[in-house]
C-alpha atoms as a PDB file:
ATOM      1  CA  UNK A   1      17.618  21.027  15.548  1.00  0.00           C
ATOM      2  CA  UNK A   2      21.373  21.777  14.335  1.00  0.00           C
ATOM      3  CA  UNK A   3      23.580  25.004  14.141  1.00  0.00           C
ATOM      4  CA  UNK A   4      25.624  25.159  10.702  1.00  0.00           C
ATOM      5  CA  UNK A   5      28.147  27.461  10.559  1.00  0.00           C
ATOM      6  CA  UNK A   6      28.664  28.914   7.021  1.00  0.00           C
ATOM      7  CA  UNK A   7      30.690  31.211   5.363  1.00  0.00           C
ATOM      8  CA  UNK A   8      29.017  34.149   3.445  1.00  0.00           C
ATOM      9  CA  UNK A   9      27.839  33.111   0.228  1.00  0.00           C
ATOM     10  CA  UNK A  10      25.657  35.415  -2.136  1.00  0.00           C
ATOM     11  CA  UNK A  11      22.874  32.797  -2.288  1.00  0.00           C
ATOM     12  CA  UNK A  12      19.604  34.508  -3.832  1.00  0.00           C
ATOM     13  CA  UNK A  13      17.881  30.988  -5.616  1.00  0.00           C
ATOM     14  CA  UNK A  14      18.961  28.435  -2.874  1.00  0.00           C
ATOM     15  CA  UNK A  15      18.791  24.660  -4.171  1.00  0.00           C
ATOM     16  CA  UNK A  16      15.720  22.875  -2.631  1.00  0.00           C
ATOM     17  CA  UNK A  17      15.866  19.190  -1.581  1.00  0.00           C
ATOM     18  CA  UNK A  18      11.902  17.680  -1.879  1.00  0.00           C
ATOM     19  CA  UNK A  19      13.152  14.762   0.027  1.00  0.00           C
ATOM     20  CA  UNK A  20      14.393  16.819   3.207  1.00  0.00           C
ATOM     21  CA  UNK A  21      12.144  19.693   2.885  1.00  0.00           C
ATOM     22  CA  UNK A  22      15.131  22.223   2.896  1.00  0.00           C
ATOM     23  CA  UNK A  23      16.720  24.885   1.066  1.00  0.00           C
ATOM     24  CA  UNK A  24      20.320  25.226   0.714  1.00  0.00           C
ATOM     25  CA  UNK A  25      21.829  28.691   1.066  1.00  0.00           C
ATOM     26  CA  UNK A  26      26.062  27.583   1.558  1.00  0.00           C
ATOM     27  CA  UNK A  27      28.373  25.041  -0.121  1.00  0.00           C
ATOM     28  CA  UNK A  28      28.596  24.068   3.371  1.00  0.00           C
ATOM     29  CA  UNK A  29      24.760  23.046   3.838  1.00  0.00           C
ATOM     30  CA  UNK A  30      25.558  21.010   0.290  1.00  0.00           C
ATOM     31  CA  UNK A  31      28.145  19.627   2.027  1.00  0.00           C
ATOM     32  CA  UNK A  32      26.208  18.661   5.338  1.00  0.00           C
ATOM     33  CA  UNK A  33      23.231  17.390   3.361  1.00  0.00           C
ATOM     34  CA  UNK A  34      25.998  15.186   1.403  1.00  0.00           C
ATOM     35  CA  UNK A  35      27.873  14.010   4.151  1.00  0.00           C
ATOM     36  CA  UNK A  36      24.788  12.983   6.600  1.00  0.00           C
ATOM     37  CA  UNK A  37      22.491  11.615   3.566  1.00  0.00           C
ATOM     38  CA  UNK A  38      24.627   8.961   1.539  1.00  0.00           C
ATOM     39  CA  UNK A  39      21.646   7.197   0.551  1.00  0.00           C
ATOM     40  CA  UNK A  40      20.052  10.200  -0.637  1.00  0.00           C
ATOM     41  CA  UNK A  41      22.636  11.506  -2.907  1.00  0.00           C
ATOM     42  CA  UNK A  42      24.114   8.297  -4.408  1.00  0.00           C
ATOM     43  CA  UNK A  43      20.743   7.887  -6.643  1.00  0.00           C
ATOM     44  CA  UNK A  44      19.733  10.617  -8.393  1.00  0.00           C
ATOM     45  CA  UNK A  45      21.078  13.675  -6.726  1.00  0.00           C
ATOM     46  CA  UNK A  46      23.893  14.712  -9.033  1.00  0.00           C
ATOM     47  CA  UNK A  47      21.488  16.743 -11.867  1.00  0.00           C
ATOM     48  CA  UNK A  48      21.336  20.013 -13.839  1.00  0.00           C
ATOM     49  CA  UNK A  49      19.728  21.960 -10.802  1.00  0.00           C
ATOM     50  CA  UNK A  50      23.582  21.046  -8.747  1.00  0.00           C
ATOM     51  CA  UNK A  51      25.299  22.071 -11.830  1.00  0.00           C
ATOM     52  CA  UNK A  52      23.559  25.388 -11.815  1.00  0.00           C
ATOM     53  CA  UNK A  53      23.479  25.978  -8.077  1.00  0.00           C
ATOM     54  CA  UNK A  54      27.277  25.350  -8.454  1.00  0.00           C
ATOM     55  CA  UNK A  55      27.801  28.218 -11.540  1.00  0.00           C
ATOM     56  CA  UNK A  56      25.503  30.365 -10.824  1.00  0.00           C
ATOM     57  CA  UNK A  57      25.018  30.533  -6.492  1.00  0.00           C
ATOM     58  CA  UNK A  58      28.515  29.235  -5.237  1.00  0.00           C
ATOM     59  CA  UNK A  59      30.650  31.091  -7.945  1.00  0.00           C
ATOM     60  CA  UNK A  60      32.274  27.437  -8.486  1.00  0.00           C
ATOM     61  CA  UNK A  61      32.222  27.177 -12.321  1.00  0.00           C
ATOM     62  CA  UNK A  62      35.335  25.206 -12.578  1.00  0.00           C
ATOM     63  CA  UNK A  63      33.584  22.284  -9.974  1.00  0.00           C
ATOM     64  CA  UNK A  64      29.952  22.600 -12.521  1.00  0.00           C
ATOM     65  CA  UNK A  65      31.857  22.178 -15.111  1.00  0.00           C
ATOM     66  CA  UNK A  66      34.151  18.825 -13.751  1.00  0.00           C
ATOM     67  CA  UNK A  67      30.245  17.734 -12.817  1.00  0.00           C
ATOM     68  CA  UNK A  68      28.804  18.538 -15.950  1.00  0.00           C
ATOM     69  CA  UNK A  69      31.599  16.069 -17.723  1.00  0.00           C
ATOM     70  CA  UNK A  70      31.390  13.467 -15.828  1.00  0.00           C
ATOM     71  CA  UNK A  71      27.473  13.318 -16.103  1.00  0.00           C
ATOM     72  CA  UNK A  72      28.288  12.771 -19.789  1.00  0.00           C
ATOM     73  CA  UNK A  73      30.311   9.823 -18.773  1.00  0.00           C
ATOM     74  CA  UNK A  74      28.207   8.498 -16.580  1.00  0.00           C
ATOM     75  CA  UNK A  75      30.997   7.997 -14.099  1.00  0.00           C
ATOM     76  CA  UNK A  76      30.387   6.564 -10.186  1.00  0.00           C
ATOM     77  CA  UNK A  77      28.371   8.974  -8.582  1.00  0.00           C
ATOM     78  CA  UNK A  78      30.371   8.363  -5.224  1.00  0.00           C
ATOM     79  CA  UNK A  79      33.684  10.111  -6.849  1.00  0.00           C
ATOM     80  CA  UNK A  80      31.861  13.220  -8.096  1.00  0.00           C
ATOM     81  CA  UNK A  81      30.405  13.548  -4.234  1.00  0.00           C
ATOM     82  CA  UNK A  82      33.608  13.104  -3.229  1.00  0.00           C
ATOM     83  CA  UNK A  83      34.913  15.955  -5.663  1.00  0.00           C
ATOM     84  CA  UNK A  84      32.198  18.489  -4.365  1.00  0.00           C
ATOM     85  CA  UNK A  85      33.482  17.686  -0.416  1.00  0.00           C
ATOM     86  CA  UNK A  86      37.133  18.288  -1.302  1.00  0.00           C
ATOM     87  CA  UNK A  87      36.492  21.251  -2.972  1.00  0.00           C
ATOM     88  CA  UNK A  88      34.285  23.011  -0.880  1.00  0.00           C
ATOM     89  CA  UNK A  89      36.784  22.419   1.649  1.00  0.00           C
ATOM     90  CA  UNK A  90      34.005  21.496   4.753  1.00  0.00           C
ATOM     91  CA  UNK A  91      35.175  18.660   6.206  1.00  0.00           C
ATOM     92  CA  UNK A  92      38.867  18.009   7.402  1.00  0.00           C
ATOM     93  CA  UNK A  93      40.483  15.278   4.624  1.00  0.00           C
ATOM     94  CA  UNK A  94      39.737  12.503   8.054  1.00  0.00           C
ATOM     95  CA  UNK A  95      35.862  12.974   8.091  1.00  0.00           C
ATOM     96  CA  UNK A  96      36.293  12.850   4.041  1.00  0.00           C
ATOM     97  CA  UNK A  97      37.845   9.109   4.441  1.00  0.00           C
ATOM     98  CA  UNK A  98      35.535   8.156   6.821  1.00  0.00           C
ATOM     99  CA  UNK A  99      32.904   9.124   4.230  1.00  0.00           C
ATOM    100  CA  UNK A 100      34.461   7.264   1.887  1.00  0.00           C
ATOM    101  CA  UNK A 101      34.554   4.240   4.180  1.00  0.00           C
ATOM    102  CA  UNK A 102      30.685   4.842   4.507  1.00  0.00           C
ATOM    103  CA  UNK A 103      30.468   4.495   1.052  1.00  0.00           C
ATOM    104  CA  UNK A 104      31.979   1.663   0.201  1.00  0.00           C
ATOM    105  CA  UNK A 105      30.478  -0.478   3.140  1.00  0.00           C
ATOM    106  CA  UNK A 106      27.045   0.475   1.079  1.00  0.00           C
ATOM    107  CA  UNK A 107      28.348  -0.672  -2.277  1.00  0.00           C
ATOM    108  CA  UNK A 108      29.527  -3.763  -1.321  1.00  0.00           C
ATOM    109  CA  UNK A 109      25.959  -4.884  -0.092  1.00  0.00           C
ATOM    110  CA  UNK A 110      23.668  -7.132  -2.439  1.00  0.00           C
ATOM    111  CA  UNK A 111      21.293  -4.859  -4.688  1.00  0.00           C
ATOM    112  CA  UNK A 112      18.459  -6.027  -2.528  1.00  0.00           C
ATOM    113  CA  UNK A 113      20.273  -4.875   0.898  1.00  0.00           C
ATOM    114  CA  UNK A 114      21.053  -1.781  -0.388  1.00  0.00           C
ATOM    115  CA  UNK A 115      17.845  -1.084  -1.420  1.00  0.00           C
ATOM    116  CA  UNK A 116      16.091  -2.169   1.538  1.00  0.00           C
ATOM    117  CA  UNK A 117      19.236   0.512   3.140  1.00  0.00           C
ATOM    118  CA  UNK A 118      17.290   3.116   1.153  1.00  0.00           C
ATOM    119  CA  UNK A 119      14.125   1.796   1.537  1.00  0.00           C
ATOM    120  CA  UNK A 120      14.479   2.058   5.518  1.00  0.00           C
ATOM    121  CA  UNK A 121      16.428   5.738   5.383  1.00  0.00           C
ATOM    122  CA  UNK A 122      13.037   7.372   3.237  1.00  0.00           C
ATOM    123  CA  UNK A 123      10.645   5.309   6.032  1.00  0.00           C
ATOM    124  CA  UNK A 124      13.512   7.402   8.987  1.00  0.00           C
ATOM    125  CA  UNK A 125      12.111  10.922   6.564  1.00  0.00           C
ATOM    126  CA  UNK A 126       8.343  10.211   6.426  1.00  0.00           C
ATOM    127  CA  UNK A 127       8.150   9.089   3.248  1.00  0.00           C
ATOM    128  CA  UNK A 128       6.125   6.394   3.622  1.00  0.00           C
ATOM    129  CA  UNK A 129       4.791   6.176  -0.198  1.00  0.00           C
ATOM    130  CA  UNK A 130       8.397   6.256  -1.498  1.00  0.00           C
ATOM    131  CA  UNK A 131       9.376   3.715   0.714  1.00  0.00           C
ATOM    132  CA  UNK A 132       6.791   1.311  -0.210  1.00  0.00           C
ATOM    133  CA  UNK A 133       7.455   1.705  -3.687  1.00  0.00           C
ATOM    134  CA  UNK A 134      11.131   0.540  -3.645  1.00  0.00           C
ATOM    135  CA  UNK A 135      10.416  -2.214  -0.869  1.00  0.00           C
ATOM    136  CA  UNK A 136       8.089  -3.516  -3.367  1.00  0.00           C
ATOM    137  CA  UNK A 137      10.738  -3.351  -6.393  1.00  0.00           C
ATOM    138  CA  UNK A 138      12.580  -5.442  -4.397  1.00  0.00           C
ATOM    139  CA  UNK A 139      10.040  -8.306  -3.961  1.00  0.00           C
ATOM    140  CA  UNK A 140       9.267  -7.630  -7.145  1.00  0.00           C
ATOM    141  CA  UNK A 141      12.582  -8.444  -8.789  1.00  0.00           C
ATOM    142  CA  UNK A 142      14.465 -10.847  -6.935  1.00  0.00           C
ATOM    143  CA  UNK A 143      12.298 -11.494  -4.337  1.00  0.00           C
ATOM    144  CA  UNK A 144      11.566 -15.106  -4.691  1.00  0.00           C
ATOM    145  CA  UNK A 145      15.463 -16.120  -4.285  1.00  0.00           C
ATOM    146  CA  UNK A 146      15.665 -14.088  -1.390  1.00  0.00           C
ATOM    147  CA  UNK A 147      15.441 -15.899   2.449  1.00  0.00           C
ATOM    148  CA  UNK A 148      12.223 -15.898   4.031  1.00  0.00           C
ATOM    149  CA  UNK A 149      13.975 -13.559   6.937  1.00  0.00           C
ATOM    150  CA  UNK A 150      14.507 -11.003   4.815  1.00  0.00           C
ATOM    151  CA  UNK A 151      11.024 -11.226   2.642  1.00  0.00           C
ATOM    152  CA  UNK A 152       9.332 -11.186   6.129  1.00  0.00           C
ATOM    153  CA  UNK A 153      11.147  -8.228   7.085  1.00  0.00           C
ATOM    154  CA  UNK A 154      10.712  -6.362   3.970  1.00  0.00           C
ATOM    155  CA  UNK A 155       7.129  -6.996   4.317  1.00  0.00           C
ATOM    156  CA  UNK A 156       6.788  -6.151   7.435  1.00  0.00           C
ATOM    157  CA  UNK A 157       8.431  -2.934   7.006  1.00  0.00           C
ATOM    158  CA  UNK A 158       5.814  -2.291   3.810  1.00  0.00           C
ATOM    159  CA  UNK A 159       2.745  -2.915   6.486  1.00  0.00           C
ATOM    160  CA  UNK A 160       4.353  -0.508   8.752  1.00  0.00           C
ATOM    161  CA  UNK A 161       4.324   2.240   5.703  1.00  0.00           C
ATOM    162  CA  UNK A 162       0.482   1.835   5.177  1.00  0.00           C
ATOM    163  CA  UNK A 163      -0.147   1.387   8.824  1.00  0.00           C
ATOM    164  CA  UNK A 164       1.505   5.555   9.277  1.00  0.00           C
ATOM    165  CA  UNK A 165      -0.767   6.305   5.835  1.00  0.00           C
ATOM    166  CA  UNK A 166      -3.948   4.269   7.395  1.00  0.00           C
ATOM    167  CA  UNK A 167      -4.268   2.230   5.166  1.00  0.00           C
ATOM    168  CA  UNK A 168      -4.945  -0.787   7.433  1.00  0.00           C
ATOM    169  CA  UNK A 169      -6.335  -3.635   4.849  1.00  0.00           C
ATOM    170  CA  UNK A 170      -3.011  -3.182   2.951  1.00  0.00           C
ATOM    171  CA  UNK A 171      -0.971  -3.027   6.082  1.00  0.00           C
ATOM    172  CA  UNK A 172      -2.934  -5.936   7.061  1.00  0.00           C
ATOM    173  CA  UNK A 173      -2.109  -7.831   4.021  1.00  0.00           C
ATOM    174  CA  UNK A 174       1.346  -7.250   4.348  1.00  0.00           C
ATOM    175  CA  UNK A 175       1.603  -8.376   7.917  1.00  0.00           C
ATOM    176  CA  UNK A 176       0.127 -11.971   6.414  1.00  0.00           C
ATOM    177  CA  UNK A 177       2.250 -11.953   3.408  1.00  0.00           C
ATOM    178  CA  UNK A 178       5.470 -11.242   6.379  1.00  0.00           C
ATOM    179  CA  UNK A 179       4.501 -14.245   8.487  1.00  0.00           C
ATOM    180  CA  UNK A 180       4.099 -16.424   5.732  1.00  0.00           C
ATOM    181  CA  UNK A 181       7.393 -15.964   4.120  1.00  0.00           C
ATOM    182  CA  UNK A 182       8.938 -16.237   8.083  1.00  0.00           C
ATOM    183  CA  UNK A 183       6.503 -16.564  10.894  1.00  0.00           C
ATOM    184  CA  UNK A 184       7.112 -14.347  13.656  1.00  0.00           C
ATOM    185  CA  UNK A 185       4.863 -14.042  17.050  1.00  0.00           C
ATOM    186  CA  UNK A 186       5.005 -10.238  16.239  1.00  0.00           C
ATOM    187  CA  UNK A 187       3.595 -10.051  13.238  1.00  0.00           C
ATOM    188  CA  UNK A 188       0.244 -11.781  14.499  1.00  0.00           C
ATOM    189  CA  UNK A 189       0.740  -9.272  17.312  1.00  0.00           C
ATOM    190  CA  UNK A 190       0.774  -6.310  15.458  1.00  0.00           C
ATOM    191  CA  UNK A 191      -2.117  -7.460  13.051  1.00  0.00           C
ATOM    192  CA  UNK A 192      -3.682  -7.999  16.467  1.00  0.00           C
ATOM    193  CA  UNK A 193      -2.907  -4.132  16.781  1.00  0.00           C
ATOM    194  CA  UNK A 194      -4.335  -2.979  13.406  1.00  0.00           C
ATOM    195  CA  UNK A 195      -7.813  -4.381  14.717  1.00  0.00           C
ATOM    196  CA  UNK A 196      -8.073  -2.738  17.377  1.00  0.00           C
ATOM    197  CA  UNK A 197      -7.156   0.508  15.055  1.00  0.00           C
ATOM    198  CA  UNK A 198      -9.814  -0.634  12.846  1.00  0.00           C
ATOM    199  CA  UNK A 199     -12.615  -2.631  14.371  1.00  0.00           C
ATOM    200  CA  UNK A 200     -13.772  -3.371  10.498  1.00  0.00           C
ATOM    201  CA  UNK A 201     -10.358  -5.710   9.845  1.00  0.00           C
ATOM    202  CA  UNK A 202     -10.773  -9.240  11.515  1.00  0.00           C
ATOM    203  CA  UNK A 203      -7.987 -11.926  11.777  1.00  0.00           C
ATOM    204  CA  UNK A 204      -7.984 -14.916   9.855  1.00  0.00           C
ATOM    205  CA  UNK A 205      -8.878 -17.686  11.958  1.00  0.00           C
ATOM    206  CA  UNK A 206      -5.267 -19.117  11.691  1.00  0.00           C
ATOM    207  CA  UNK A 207      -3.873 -16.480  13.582  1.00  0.00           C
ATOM    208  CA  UNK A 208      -6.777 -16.315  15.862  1.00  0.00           C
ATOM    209  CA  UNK A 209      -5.920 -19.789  17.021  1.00  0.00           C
ATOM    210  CA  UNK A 210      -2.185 -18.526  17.878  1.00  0.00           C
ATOM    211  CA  UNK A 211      -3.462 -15.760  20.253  1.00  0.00           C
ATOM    212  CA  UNK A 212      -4.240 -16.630  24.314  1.00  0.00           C
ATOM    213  CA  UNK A 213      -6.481 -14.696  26.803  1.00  0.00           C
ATOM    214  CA  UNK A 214      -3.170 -13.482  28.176  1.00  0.00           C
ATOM    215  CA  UNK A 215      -1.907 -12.678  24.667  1.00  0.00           C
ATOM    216  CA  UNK A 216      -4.520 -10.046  24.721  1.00  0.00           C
ATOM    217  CA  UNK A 217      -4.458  -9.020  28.051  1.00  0.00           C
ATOM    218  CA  UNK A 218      -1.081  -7.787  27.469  1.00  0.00           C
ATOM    219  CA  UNK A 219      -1.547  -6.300  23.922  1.00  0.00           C
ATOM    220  CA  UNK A 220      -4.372  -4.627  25.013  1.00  0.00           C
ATOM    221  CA  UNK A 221      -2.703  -2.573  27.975  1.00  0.00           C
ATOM    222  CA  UNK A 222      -0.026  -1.693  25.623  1.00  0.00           C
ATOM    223  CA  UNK A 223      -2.327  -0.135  23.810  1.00  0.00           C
ATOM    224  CA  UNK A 224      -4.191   1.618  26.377  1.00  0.00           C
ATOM    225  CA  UNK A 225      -0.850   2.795  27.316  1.00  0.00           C
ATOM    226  CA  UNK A 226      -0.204   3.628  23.923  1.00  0.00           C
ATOM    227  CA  UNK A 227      -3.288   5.800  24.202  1.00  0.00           C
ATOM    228  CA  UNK A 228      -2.650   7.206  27.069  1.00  0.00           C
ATOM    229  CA  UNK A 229       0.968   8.962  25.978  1.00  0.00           C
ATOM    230  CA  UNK A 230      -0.467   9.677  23.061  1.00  0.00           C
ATOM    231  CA  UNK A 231      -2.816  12.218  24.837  1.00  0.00           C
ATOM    232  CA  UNK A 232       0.537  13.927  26.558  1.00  0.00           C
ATOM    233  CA  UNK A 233       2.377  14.518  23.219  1.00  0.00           C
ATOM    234  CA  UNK A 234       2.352  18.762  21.931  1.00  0.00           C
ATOM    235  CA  UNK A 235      -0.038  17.653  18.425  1.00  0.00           C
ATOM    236  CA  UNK A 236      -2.788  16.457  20.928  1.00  0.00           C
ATOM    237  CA  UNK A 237      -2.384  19.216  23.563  1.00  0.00           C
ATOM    238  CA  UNK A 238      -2.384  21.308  20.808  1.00  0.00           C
ATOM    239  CA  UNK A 239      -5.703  20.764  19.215  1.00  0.00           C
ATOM    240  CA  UNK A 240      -7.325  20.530  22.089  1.00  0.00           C
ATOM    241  CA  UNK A 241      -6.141  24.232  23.174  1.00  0.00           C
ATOM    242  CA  UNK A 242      -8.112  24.952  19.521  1.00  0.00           C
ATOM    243  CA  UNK A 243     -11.050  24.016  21.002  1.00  0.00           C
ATOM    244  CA  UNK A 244     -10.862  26.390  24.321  1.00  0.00           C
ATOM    245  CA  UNK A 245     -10.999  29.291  21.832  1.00  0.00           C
ATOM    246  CA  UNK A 246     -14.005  31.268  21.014  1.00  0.00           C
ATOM    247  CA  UNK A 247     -16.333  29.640  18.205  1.00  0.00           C
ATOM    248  CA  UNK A 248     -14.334  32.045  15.166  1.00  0.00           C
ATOM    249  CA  UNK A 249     -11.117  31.346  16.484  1.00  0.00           C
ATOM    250  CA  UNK A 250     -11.919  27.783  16.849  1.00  0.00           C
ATOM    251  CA  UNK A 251     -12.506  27.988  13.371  1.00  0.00           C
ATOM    252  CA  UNK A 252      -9.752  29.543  11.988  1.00  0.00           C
ATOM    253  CA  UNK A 253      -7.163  27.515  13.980  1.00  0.00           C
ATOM    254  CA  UNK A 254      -8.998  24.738  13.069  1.00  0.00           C
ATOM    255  CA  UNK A 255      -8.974  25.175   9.031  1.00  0.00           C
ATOM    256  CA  UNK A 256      -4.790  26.306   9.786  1.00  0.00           C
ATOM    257  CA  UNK A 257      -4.577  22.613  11.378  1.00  0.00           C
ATOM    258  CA  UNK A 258      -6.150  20.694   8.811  1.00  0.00           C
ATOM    259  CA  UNK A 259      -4.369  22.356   6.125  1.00  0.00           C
ATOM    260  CA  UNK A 260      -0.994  21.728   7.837  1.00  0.00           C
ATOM    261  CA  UNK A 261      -2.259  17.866   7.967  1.00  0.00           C
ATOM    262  CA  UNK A 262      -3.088  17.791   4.608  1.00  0.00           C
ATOM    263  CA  UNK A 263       0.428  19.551   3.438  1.00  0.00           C
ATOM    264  CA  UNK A 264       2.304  16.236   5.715  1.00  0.00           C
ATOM    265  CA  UNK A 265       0.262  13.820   4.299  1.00  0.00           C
ATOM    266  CA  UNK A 266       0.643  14.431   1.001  1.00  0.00           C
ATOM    267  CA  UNK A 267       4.347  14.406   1.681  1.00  0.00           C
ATOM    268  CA  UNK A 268       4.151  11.067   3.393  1.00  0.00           C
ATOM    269  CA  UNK A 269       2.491   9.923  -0.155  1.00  0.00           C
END
């Protein structure tokens, strides 16, 4: 975690962001959230809940309103971001070019590289199901004209999303459809890894063929080792201490457990 050091601002309805999880209580935190999350707030971010936060939280009617105007326009959304850091006055006019220079290096990608750029910064957040859903408008679109590097990758990274929401046919699926736009050793290894996560999933005898005793020797301490660490980390320790508590606390910390997975898995979605 992070320390932000903000000015006193009369905040009472702070401006939420679903994608972060966070409320924002300072033109400074606005400024933060805009500064470290380019991706975020070049698509979409710039809306009637800013414009009000701006009025009616910040006491910056004169910046809502030079918002407001250009949403009529429809202007670039990188010069109204720009707008809000200059006049909130957060970051020294250096760190503003430097944002600037952030900027631009994402604009002049292709539309499928920047969206595979957002695609990978919402996979960084958790969200697994938003990911997925603009990986696949990329294959979707332009995707047959695109190298089979890149389609592998973007595949690959679309298996990876259903492998964290377990769903391991689809992630399975995806691993085939990334080795057969670029075949990769790793690919058949981590379909290799999504059996062993589901014993009901089999490989197709192709990639069987491709995998040696040693091959699996080696996978399979990985994943023993895998298992292993797993056991160590504070979610695992954690339940287990549930379970050293009397049968009605063992209950209740139980049901507060399972509703907390339920709440990050529907935010994965």
């Amino acid at each position: 975690m992070s320390l932000i050091l903000c000015r006193q601002e009369p905040v009472t309805v702070p401006l939420y962001i679903e994608d972060l999880g966070i409320h924002l209580y300072s033109s400074q935190e606005l400024c933060y959230v805009i500064y470290n999350n380019p991706l975020l707030v070049l698509e979409g971010f710039i809306d009637k809940r800013l414009t009000e936060f701006l009025r009616s939280e910040l006491r910056m009617p004169f910046l809502a309103e030079r918002v407001e105007k250009w949403m009529d326009s429809h202007g670039a959304t990188e010069e109204i971001l720009y707008l809000i850091l200059k006049e909130c006055n957060y970051y020294t006019p250096k760190e503003q070019a430097a944002y600037r220079q952030t900027v631009n290096g994402l604009k002049k990608l292709s539309e499928e590289e920047y969206e595979k750029r957002r695609a990978d910064y919402f996979y960084g957040l958790d969200l697994f199901g938003k990911a997925v859903t603009i990986y696949e408008q990329i294959l979707d679109g332009a995707g047959r004209h695109l190298s089979g590097d890149f389609r592998g990758k973007v595949w690959n990274n679309i298996a990876a999303c259903y492998a964290k929401l377990f769903c391991y046919q689809k992630a399975m699926h995806a691993y085939e459809n990334a080795w057969n736009a670029k075949p990769e050793a790793d690919y058949v290894k981590r379909m290799y890894f999504l059996t062993i996560l589901n014993p009901e999933l089999s490989l197709k005898d192709k990639f069987l063929e491709m995998i040696g005793e040693d091959d699996k020797e080696v996978w399979n301490k990985e994943v023993e080792a895998a298992r292993e660490e797993s056991e160590k980390a504070p979610e695992t320790l954690k339940l287990a201490a549930v379970f050293e508590k009397d049968p009605a606390g063992r209950i209740a910390a139980a049901g507060d457990i399972l509703n907390q997975w339920k709440m990050e898995y529907r935010r994965m979605l």
